[in-house]
PDB file of N, CA and C in Angstrom:
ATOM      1  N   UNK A   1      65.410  77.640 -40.276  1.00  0.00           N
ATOM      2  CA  UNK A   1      64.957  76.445 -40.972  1.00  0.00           C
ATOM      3  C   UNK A   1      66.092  75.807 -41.760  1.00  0.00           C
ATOM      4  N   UNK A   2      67.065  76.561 -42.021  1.00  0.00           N
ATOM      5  CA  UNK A   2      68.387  76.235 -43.030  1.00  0.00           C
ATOM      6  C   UNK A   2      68.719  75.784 -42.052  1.00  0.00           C
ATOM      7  N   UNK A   3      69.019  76.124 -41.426  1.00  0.00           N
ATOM      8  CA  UNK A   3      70.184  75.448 -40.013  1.00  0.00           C
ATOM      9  C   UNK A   3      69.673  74.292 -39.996  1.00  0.00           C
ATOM     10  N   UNK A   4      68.339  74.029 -39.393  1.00  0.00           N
ATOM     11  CA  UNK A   4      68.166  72.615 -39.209  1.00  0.00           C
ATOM     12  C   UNK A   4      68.240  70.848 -40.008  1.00  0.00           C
ATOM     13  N   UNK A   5      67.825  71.737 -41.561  1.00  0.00           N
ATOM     14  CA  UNK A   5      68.317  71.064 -42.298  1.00  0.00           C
ATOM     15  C   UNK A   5      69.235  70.956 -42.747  1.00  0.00           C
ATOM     16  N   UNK A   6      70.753  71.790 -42.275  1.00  0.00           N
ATOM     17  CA  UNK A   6      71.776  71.512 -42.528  1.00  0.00           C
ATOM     18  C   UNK A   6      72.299  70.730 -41.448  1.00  0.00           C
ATOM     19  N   UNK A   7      71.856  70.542 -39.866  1.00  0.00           N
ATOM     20  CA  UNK A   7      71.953  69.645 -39.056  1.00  0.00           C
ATOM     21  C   UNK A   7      71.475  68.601 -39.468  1.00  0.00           C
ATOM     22  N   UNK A   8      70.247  67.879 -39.826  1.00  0.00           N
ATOM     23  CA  UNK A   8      69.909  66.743 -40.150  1.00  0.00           C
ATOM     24  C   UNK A   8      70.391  65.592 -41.524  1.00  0.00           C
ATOM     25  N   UNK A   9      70.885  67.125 -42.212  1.00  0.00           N
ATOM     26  CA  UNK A   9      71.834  66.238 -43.199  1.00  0.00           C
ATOM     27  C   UNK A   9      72.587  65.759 -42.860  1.00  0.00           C
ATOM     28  N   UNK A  10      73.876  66.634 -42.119  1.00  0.00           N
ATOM     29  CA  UNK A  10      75.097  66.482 -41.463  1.00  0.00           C
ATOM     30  C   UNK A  10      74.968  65.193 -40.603  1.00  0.00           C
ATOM     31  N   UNK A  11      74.109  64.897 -39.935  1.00  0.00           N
ATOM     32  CA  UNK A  11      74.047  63.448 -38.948  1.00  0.00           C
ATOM     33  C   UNK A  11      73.377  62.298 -39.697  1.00  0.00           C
ATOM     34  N   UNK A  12      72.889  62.715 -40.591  1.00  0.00           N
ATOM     35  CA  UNK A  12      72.579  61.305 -41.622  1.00  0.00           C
ATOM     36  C   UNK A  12      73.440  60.952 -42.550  1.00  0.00           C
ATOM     37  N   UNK A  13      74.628  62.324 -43.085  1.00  0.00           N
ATOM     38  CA  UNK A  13      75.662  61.749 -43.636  1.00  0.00           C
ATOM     39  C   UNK A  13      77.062  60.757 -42.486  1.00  0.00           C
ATOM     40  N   UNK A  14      76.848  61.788 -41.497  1.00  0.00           N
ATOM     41  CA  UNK A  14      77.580  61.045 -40.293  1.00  0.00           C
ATOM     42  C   UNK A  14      77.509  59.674 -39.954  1.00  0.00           C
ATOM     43  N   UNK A  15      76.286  59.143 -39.566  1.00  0.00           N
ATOM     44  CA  UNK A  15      75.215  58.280 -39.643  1.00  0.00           C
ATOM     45  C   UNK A  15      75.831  56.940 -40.572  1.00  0.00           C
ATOM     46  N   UNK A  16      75.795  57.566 -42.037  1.00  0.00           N
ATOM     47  CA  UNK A  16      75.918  56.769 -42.523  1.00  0.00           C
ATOM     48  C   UNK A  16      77.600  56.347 -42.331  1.00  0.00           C
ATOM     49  N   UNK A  17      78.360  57.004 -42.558  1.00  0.00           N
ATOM     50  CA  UNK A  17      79.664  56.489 -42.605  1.00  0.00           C
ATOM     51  C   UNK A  17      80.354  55.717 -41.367  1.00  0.00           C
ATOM     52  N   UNK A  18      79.492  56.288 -40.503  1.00  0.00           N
ATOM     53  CA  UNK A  18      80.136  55.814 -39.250  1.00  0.00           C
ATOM     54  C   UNK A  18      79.518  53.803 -39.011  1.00  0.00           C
ATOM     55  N   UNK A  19      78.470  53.563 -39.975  1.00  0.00           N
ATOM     56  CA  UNK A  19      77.796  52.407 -39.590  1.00  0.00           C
ATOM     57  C   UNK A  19      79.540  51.094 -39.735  1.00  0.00           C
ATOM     58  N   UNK A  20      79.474  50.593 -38.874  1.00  0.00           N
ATOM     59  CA  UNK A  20      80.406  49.001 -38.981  1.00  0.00           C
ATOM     60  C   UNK A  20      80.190  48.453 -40.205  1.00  0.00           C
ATOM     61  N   UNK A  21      81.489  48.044 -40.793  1.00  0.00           N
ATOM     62  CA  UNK A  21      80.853  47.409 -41.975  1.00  0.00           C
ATOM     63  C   UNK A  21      81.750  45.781 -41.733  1.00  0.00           C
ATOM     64  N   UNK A  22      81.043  44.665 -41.536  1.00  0.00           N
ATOM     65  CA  UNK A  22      81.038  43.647 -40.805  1.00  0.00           C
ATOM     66  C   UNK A  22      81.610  42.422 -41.976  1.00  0.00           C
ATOM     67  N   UNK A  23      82.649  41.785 -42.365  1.00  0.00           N
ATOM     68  CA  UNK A  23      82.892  40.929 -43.479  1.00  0.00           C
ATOM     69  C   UNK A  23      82.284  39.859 -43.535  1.00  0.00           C
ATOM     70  N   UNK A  24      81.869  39.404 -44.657  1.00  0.00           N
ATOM     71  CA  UNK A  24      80.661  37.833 -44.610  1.00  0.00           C
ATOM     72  C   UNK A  24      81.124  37.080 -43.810  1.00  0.00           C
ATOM     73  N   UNK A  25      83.007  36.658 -43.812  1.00  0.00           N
ATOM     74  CA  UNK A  25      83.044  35.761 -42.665  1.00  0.00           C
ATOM     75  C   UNK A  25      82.991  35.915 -41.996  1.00  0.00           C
ATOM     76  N   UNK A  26      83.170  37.184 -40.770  1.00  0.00           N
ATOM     77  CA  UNK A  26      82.870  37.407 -39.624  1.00  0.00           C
ATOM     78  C   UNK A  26      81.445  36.857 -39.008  1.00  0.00           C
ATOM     79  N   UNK A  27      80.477  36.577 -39.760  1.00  0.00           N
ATOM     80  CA  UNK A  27      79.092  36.480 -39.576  1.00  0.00           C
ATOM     81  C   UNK A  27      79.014  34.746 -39.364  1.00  0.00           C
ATOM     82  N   UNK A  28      79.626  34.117 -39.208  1.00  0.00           N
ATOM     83  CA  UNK A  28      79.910  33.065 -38.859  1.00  0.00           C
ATOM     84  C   UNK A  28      78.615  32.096 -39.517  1.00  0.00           C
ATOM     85  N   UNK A  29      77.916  32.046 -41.243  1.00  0.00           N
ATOM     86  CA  UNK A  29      77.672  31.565 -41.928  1.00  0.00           C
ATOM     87  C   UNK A  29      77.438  29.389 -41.357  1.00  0.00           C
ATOM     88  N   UNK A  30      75.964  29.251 -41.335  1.00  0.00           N
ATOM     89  CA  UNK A  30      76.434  28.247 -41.118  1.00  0.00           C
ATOM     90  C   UNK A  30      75.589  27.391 -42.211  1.00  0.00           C
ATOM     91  N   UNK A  31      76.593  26.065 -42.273  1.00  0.00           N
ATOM     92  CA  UNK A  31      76.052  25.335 -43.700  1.00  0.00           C
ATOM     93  C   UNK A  31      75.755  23.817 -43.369  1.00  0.00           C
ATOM     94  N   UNK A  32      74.577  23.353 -43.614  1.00  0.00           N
ATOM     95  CA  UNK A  32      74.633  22.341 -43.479  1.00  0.00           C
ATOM     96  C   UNK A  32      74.829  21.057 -44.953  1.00  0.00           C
ATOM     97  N   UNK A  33      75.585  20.116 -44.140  1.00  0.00           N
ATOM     98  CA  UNK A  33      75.855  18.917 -45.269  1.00  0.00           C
ATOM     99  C   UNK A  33      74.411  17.971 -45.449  1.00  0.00           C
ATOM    100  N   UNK A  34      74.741  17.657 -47.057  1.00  0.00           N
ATOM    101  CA  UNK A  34      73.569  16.801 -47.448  1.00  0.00           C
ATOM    102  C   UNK A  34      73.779  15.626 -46.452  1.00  0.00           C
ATOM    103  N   UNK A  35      74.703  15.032 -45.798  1.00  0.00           N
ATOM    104  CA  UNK A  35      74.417  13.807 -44.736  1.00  0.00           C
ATOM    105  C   UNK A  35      73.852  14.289 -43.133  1.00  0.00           C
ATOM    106  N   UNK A  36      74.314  15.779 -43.333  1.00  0.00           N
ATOM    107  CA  UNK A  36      73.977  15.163 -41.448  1.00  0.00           C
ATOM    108  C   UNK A  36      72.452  15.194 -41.622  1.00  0.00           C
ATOM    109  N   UNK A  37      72.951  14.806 -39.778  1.00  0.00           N
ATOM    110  CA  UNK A  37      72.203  14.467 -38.754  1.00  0.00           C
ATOM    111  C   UNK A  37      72.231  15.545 -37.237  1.00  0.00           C
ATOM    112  N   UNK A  38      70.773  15.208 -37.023  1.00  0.00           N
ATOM    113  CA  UNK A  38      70.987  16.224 -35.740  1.00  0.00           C
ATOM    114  C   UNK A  38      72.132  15.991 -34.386  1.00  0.00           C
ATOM    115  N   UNK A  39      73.073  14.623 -34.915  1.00  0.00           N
ATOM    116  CA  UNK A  39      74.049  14.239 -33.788  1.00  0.00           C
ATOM    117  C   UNK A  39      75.323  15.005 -35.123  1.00  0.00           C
ATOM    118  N   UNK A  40      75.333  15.151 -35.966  1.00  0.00           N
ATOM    119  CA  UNK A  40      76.418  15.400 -36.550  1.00  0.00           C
ATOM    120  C   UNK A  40      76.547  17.081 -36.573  1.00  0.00           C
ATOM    121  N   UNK A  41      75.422  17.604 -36.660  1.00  0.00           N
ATOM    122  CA  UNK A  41      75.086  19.281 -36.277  1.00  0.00           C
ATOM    123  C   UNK A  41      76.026  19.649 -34.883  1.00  0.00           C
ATOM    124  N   UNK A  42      75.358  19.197 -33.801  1.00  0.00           N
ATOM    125  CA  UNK A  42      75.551  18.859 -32.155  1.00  0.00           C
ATOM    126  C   UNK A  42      77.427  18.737 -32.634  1.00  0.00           C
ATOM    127  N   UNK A  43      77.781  18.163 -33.185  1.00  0.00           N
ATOM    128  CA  UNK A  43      79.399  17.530 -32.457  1.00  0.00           C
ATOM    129  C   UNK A  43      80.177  18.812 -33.455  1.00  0.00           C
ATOM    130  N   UNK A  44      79.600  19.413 -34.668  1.00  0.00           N
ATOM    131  CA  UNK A  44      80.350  20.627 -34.867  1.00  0.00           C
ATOM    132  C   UNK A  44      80.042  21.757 -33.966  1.00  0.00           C
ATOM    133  N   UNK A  45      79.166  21.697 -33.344  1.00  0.00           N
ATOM    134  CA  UNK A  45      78.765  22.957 -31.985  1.00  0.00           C
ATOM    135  C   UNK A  45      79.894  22.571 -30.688  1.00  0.00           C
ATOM    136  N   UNK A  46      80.231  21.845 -30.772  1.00  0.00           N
ATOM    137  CA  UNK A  46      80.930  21.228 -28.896  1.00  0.00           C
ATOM    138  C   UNK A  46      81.800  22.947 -28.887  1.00  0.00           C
ATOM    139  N   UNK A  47      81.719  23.093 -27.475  1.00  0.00           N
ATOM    140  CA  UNK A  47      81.847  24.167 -26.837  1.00  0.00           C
ATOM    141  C   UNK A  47      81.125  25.783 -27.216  1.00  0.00           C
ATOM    142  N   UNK A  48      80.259  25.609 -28.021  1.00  0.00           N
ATOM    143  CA  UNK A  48      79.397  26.127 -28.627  1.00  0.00           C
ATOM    144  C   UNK A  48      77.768  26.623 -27.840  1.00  0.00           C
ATOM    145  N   UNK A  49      77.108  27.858 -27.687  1.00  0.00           N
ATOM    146  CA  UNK A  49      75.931  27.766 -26.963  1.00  0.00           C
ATOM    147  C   UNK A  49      74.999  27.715 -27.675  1.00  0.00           C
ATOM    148  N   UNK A  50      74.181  26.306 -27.544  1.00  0.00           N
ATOM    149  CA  UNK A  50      72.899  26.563 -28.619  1.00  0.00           C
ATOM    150  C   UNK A  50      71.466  26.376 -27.975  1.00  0.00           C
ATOM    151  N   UNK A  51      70.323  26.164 -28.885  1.00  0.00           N
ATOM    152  CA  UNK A  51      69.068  25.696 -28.070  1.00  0.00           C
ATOM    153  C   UNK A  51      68.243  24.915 -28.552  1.00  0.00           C
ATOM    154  N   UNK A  52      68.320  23.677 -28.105  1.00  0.00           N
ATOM    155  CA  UNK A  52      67.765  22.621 -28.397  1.00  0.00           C
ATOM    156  C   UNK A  52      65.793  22.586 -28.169  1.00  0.00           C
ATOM    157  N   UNK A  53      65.210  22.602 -29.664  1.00  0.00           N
ATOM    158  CA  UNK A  53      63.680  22.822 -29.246  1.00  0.00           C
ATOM    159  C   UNK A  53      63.417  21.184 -29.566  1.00  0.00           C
ATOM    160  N   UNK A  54      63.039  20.453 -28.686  1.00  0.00           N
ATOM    161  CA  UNK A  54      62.155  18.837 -28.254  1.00  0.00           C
ATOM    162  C   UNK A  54      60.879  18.864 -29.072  1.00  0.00           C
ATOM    163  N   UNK A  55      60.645  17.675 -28.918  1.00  0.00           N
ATOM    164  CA  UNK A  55      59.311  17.257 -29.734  1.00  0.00           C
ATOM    165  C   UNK A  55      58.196  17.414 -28.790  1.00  0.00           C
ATOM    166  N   UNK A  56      58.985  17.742 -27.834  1.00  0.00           N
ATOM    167  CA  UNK A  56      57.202  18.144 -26.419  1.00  0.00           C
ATOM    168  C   UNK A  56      57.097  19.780 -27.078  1.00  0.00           C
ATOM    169  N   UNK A  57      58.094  20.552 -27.772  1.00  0.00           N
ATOM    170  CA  UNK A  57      57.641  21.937 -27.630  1.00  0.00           C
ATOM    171  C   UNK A  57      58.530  22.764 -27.104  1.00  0.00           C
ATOM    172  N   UNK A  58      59.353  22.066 -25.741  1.00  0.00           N
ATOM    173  CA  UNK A  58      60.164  22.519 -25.242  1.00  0.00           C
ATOM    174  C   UNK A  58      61.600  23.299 -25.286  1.00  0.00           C
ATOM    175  N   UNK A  59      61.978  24.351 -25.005  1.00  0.00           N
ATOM    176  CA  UNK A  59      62.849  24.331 -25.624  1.00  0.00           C
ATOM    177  C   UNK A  59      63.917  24.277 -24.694  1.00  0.00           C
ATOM    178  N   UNK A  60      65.384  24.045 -24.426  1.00  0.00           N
ATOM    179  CA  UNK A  60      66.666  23.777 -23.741  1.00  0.00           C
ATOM    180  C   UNK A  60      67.551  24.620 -23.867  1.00  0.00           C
ATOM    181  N   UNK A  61      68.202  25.649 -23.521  1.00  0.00           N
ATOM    182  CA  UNK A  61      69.704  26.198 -24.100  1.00  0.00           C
ATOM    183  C   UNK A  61      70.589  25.837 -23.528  1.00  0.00           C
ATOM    184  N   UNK A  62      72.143  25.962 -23.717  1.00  0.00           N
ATOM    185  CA  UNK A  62      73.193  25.467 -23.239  1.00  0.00           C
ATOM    186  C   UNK A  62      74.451  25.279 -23.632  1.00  0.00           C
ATOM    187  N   UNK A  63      75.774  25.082 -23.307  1.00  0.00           N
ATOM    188  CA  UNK A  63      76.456  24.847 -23.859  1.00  0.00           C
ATOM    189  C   UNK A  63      77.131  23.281 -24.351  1.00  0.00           C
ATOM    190  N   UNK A  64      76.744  22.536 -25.545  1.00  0.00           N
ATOM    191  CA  UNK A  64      77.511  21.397 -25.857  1.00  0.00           C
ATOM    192  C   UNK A  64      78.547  20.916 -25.441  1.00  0.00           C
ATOM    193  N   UNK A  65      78.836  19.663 -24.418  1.00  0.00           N
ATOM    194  CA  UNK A  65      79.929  19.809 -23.804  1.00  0.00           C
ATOM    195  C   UNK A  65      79.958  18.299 -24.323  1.00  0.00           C
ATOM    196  N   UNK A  66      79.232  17.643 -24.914  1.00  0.00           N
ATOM    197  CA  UNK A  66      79.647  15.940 -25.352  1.00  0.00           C
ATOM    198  C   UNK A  66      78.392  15.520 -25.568  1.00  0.00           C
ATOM    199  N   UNK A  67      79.050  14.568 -26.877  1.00  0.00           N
ATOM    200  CA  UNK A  67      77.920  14.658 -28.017  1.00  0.00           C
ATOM    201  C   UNK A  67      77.912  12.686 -28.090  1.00  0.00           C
ATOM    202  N   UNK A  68      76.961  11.909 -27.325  1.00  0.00           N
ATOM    203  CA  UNK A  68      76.957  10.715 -27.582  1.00  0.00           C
ATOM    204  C   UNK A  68      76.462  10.225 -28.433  1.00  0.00           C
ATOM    205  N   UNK A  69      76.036   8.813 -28.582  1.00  0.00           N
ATOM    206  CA  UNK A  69      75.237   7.707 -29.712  1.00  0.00           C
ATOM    207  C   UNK A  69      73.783   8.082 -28.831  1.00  0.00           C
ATOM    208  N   UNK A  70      73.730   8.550 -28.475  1.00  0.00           N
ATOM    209  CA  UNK A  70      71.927   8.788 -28.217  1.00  0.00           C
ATOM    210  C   UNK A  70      71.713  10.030 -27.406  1.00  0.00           C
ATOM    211  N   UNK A  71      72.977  10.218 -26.754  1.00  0.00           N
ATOM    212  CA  UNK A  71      72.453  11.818 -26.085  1.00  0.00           C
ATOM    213  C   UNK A  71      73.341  12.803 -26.092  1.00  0.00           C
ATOM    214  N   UNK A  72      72.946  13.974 -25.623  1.00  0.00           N
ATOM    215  CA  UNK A  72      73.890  15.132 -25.610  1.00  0.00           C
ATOM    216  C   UNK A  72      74.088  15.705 -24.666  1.00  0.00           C
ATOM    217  N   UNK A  73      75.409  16.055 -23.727  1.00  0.00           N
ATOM    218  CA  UNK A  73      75.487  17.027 -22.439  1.00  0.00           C
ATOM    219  C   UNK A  73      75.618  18.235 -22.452  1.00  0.00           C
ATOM    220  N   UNK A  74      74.199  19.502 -22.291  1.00  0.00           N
ATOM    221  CA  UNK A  74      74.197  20.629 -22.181  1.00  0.00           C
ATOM    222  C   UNK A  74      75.106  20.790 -20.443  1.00  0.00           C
ATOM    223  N   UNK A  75      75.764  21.848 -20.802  1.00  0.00           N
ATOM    224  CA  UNK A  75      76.298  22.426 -19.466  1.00  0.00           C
ATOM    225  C   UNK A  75      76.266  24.106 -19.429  1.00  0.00           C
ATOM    226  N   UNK A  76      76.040  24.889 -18.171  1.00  0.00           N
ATOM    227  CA  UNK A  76      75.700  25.980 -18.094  1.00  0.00           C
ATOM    228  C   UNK A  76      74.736  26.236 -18.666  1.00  0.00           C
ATOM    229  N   UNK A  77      73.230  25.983 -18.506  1.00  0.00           N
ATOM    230  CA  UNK A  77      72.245  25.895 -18.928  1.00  0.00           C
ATOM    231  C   UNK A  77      71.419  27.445 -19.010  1.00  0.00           C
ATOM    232  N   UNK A  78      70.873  27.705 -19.919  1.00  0.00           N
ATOM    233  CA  UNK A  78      70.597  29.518 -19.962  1.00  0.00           C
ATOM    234  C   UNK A  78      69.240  29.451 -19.033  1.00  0.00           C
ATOM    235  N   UNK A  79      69.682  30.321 -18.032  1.00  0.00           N
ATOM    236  CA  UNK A  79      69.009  30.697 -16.778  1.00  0.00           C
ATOM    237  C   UNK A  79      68.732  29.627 -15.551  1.00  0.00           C
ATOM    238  N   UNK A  80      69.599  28.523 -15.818  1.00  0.00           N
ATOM    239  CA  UNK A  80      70.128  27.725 -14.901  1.00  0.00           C
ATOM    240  C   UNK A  80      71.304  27.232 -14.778  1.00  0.00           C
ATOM    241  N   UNK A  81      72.458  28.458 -14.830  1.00  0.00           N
ATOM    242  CA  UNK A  81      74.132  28.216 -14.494  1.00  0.00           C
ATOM    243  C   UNK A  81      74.396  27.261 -14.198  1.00  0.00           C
ATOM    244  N   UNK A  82      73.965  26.870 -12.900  1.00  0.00           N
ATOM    245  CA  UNK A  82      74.463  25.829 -12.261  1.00  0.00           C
ATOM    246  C   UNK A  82      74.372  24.310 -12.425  1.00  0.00           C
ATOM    247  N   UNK A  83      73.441  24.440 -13.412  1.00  0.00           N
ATOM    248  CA  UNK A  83      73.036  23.240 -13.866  1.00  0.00           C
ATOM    249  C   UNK A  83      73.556  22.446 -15.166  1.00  0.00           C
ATOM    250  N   UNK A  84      72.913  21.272 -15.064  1.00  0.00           N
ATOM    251  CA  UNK A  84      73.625  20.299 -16.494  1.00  0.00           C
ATOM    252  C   UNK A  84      72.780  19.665 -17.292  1.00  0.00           C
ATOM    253  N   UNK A  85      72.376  19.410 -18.030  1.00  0.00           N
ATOM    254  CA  UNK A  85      71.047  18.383 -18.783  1.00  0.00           C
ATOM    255  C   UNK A  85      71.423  17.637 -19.535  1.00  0.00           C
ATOM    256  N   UNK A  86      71.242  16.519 -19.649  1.00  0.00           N
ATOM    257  CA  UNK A  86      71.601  15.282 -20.922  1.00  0.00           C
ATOM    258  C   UNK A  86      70.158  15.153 -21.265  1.00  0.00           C
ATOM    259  N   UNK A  87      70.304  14.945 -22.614  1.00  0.00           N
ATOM    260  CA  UNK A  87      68.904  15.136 -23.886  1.00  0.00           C
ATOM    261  C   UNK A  87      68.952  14.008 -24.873  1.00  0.00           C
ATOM    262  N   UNK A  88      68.102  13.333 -24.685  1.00  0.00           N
ATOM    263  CA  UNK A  88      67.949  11.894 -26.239  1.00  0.00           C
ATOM    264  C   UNK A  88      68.395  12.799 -27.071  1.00  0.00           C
ATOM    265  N   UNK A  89      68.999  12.486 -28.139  1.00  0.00           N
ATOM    266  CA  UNK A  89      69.463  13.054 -29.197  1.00  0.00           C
ATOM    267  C   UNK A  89      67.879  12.705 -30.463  1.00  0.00           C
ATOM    268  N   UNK A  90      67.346  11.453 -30.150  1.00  0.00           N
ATOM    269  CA  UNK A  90      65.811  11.223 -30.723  1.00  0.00           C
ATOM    270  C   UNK A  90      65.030  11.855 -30.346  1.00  0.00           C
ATOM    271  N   UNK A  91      64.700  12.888 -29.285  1.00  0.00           N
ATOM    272  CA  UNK A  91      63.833  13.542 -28.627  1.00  0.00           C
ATOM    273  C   UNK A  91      63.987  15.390 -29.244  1.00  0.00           C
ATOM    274  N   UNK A  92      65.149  15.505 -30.170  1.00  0.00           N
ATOM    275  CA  UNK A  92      65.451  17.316 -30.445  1.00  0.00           C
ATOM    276  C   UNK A  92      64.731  17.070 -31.816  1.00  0.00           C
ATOM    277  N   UNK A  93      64.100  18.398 -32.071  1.00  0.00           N
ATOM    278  CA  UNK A  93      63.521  18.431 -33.248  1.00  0.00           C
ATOM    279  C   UNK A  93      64.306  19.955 -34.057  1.00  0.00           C
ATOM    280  N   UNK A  94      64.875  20.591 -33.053  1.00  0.00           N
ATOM    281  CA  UNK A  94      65.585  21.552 -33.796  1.00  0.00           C
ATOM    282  C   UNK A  94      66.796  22.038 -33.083  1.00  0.00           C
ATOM    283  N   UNK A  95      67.911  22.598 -33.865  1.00  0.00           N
ATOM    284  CA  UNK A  95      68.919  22.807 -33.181  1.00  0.00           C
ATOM    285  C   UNK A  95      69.069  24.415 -33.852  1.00  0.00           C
ATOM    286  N   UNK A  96      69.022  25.287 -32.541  1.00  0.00           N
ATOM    287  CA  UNK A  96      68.989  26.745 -32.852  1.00  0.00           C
ATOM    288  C   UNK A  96      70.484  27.231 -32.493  1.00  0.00           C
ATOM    289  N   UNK A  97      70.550  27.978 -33.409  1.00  0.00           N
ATOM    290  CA  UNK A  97      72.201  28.647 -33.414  1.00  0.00           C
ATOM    291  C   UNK A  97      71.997  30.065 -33.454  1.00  0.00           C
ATOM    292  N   UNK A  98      73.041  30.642 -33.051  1.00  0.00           N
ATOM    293  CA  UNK A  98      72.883  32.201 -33.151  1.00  0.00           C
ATOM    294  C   UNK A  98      74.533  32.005 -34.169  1.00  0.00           C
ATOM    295  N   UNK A  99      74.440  32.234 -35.357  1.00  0.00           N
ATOM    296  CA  UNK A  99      75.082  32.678 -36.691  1.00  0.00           C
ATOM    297  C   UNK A  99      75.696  34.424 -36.451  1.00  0.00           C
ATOM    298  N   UNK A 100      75.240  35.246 -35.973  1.00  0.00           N
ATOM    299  CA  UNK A 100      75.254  36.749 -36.239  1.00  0.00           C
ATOM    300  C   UNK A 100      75.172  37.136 -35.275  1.00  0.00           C
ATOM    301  N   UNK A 101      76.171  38.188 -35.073  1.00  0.00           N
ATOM    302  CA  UNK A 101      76.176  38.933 -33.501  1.00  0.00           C
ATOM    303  C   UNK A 101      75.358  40.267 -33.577  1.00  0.00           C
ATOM    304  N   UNK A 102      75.152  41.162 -32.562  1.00  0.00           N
ATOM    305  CA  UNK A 102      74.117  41.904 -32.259  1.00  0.00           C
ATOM    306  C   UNK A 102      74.089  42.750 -33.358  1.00  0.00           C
TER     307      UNK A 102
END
């Protein structure tokens, strides 16, 4: 019974030391300005993969490849590679980012 609880200590002290310890900036923190806009969000993402959720519900992922006066060109589209989508920039109701890696 000693033994075991000297194993279970031993791997929870292990455990602990061994965890990554990750610096705030690494976590890629994102901030938004009192002016933007969902076209001014979009043009700090360009080459960036995000996911655009529409006012139907819908949602889009992709990578920002050009950011116009009314629309936006997703390219490499998530779970349609091969594909491309241009999106009203009046039609996104949210712009989803992944900030933090796994």
């Amino acid at each position: 019974m000693r033994i075991r609880s000297a194993v279970v200590v031993a791997l929870v002290c292990m455990a602990c030391t061994t965890i990554p310890v990750i610096p705030v900036a690494a976590q890629g923190k994102f901030q938004i300005e009192s002016a933007d806009t969902i076209k001014s969000v979009l043009e700090r993402q360009m080459g960036k993969a995000v996911r655009l959720r529409l006012q139907s519900g819908e949602e889009v992922g992709g990578t920002v490849t050009k950011v116009g006066d009314q629309v936006v060109h997703l390219s490499e589209l998530a779970g349609r590679e091969f594909f491309d989508a241009v999106v009203r920039i009046d039609g996104i109701s949210a712009v989803i980012l992944r900030t933090r890696g796994n």
